[in-house]
C-alpha atoms as a PDB file:
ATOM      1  CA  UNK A   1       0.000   0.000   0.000  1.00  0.00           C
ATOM      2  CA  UNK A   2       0.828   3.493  -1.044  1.00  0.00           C
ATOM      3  CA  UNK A   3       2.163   5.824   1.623  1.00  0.00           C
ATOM      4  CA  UNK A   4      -0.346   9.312   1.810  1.00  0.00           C
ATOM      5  CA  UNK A   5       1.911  12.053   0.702  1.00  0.00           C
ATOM      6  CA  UNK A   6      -0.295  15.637   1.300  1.00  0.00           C
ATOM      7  CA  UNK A   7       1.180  18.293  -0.746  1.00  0.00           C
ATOM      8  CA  UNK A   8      -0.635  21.100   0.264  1.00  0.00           C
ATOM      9  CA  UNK A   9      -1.006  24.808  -1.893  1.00  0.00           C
ATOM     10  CA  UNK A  10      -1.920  28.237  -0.382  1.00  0.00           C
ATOM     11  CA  UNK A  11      -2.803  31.485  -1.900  1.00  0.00           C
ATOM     12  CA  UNK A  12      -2.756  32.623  -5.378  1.00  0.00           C
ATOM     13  CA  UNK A  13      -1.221  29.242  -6.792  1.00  0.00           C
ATOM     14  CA  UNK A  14      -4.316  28.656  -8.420  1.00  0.00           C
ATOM     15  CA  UNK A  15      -3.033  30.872 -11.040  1.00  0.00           C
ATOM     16  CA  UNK A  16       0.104  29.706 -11.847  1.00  0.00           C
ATOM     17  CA  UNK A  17       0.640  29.536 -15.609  1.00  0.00           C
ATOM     18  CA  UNK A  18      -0.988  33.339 -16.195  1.00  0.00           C
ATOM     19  CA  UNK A  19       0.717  34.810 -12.807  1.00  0.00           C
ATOM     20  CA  UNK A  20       3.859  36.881 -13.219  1.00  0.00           C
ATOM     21  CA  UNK A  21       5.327  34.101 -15.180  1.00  0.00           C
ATOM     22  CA  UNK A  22       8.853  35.473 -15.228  1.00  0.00           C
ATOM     23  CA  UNK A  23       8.691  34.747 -11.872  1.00  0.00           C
ATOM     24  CA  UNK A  24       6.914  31.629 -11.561  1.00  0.00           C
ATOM     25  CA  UNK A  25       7.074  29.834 -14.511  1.00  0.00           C
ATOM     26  CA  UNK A  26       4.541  29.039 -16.781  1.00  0.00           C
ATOM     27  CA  UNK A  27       3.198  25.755 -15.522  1.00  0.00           C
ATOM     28  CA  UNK A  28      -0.155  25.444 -14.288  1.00  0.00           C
ATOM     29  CA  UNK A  29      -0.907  24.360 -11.041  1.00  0.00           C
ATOM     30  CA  UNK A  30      -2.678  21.138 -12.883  1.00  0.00           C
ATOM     31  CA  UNK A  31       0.260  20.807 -14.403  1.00  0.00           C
ATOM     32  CA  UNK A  32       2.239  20.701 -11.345  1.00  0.00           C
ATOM     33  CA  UNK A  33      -0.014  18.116  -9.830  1.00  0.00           C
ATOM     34  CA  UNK A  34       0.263  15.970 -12.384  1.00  0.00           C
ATOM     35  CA  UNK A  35       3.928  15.791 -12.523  1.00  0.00           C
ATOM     36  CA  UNK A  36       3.827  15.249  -8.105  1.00  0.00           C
ATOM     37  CA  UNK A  37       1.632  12.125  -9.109  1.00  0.00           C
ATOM     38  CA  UNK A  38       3.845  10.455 -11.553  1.00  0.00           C
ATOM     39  CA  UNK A  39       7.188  11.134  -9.120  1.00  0.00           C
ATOM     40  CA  UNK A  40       4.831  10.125  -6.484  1.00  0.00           C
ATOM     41  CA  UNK A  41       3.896   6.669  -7.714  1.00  0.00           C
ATOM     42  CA  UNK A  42       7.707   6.729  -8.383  1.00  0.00           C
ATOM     43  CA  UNK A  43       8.821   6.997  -4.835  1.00  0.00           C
ATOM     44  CA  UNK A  44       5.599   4.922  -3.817  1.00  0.00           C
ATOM     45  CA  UNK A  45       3.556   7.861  -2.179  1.00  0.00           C
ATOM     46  CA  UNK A  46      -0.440   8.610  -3.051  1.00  0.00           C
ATOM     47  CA  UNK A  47      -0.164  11.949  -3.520  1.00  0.00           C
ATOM     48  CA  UNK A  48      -2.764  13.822  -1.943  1.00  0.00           C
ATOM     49  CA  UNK A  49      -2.901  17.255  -3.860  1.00  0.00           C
ATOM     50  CA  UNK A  50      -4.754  20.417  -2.567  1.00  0.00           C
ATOM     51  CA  UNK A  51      -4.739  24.079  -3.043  1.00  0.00           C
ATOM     52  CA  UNK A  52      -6.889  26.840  -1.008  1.00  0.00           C
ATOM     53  CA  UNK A  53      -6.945  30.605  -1.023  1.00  0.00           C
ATOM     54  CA  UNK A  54      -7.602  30.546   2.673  1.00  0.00           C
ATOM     55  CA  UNK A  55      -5.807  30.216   5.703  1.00  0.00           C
ATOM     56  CA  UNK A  56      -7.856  28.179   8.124  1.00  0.00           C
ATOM     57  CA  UNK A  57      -8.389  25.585   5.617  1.00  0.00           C
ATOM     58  CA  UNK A  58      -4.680  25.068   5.317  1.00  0.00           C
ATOM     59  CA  UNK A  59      -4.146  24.704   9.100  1.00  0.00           C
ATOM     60  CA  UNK A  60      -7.428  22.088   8.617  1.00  0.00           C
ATOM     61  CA  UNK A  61      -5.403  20.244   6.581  1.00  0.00           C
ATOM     62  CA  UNK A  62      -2.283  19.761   8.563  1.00  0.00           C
ATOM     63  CA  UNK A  63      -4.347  18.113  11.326  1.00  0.00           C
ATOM     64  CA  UNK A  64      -5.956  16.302   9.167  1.00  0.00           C
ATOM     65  CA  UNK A  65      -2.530  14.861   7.643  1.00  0.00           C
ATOM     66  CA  UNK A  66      -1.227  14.350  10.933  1.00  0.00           C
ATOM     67  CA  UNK A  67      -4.130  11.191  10.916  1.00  0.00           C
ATOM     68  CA  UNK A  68      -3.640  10.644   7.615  1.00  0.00           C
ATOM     69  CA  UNK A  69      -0.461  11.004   5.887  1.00  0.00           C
ATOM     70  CA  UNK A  70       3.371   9.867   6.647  1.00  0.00           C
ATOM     71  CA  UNK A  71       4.614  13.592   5.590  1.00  0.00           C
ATOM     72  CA  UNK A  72       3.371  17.180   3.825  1.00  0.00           C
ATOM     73  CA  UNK A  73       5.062  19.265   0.908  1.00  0.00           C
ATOM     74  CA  UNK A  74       3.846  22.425   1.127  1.00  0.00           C
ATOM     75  CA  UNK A  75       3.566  25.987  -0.521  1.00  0.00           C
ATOM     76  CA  UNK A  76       2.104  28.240   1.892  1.00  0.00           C
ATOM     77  CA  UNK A  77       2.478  30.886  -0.396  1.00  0.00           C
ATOM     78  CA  UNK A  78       1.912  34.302   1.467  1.00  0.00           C
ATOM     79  CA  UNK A  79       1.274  32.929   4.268  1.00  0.00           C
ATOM     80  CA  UNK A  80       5.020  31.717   4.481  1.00  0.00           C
ATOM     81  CA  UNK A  81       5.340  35.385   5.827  1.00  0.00           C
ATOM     82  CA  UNK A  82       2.383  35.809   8.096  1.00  0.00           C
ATOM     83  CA  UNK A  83       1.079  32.722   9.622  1.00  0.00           C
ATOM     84  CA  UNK A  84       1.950  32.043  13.127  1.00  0.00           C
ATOM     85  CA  UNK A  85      -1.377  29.525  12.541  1.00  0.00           C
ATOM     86  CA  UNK A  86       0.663  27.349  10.210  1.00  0.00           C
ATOM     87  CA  UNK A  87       3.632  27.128  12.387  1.00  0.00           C
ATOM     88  CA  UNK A  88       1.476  26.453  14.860  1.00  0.00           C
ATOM     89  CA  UNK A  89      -0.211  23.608  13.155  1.00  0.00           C
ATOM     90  CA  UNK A  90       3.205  22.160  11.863  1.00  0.00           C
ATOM     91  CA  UNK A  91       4.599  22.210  14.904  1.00  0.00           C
ATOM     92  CA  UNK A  92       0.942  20.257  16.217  1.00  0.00           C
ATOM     93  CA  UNK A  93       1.659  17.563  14.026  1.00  0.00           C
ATOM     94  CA  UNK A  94       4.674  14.227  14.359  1.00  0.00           C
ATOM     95  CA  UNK A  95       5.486  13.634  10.469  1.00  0.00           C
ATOM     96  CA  UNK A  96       7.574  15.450   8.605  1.00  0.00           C
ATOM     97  CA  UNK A  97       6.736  18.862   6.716  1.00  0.00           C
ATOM     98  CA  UNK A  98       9.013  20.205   3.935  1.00  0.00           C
ATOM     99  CA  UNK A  99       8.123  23.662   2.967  1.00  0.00           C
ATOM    100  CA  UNK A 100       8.349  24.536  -0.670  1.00  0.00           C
ATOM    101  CA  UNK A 101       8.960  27.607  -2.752  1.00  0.00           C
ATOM    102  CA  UNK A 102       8.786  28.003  -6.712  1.00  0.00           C
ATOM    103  CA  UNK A 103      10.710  31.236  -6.507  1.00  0.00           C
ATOM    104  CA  UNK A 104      14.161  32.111  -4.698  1.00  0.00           C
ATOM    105  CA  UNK A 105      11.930  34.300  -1.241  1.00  0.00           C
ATOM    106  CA  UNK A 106      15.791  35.471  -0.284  1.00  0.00           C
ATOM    107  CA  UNK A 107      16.084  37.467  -4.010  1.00  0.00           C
ATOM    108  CA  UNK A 108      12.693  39.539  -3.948  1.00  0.00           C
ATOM    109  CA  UNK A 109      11.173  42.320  -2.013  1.00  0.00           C
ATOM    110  CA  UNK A 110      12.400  42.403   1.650  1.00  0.00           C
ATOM    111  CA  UNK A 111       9.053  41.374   2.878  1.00  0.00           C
ATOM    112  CA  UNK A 112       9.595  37.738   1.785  1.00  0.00           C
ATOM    113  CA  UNK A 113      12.970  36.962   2.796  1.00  0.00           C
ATOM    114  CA  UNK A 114      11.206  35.625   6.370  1.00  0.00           C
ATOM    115  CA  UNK A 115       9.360  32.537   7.241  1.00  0.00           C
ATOM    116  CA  UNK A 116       6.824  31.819   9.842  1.00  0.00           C
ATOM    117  CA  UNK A 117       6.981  28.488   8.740  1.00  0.00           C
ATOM    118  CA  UNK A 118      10.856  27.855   8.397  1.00  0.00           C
ATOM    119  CA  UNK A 119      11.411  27.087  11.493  1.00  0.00           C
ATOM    120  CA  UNK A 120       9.435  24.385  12.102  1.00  0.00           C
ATOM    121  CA  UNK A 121       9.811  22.470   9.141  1.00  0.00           C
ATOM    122  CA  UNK A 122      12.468  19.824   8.246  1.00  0.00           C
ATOM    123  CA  UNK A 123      13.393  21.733   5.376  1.00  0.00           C
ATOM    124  CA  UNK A 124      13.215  24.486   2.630  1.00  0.00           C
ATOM    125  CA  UNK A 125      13.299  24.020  -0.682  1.00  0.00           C
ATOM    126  CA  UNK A 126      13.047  27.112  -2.672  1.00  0.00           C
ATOM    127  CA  UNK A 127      14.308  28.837  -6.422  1.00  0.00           C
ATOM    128  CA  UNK A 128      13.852  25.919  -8.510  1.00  0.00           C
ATOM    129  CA  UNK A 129      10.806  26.644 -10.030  1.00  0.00           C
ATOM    130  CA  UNK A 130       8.249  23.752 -10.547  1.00  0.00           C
ATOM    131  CA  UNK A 131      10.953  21.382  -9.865  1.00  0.00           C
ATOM    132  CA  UNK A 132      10.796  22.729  -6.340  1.00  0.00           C
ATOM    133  CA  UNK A 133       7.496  20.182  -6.239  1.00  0.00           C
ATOM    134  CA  UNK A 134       9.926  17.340  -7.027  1.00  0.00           C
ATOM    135  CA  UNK A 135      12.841  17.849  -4.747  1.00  0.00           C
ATOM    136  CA  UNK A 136      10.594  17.966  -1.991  1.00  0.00           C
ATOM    137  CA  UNK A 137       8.583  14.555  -2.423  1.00  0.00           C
ATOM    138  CA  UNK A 138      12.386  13.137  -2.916  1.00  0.00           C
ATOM    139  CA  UNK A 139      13.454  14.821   0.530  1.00  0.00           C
ATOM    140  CA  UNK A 140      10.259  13.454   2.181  1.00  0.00           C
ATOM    141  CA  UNK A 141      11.041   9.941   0.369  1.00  0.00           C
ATOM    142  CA  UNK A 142      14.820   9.930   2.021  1.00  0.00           C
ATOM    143  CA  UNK A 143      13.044  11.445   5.606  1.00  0.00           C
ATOM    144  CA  UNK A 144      10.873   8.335   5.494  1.00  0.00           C
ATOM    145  CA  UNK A 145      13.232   6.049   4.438  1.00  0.00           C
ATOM    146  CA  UNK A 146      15.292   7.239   7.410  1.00  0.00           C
END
């Protein structure tokens, strides 16, 4: 059996592929799931893919992984920068979290280059674009391997 993978999406990723591309890319976030299922079947995780504009429902799902799932990918997004709710919640929770970034946070406005979230997560992954996606579902793979 398949171990649950969540890889969770926050604000504003719903319009990957038409927003800012030059910084993000221009893959859709459909496109991006996609290409977390195939790896995921790969490394022999269901992939459990979700995206939500709002914060609460985020922080919903972390609990709910913490039943469910042996570890999270996620992309809070925004809320990277503002949510003492997610660290909260990922801190609430005993399987591993690897937070995810398709753009480099350190190389844009000043606002970004700090994570709530950072700190309570095994690890960041962040600048590689789309690929971003991939190197996280490997580092959960080695963290549950381990």
């Amino acid at each position: 059996m398949a171990r649950k993978v969540f890889v969770l999406n926050g604000p504003n990723l719903n319009s990957l592929g038409k927003r800012e591309p030059g910084i993000y890319g221009g893959k859709t976030l459909s496109d991006i799931e996609t290409d977390c299922r195939t790896l995921g079947n790969e490394l022999g995780f269901e992939i459990d893919f979700r995206q939500t504009n709002h914060e609460g429902v985020l922080v919903d799902w972390l609990q709910e992984a913490g039943d469910k799932a042996v570890g999270v990918a996620i992309n809070p997004g925004a809320y990277s920068h503002t949510s003492i709710a997610l660290h909260d919640a990922i801190r609430s929770i005993d399987i591993p979290v690897v937070e995810l970034h398709l753009s480099n946070i350190h190389a844009r406005e000043a606002f970004r280059h700090v994570s709530m979230v950072s700190p309570v997560v095994a690890g960041v992954i962040l600048g590689f674009g789309p690929n971003s996606y991939d190197l996280a579902l490997r580092a959960l793979a080695d963290i549950c391997e381990n």
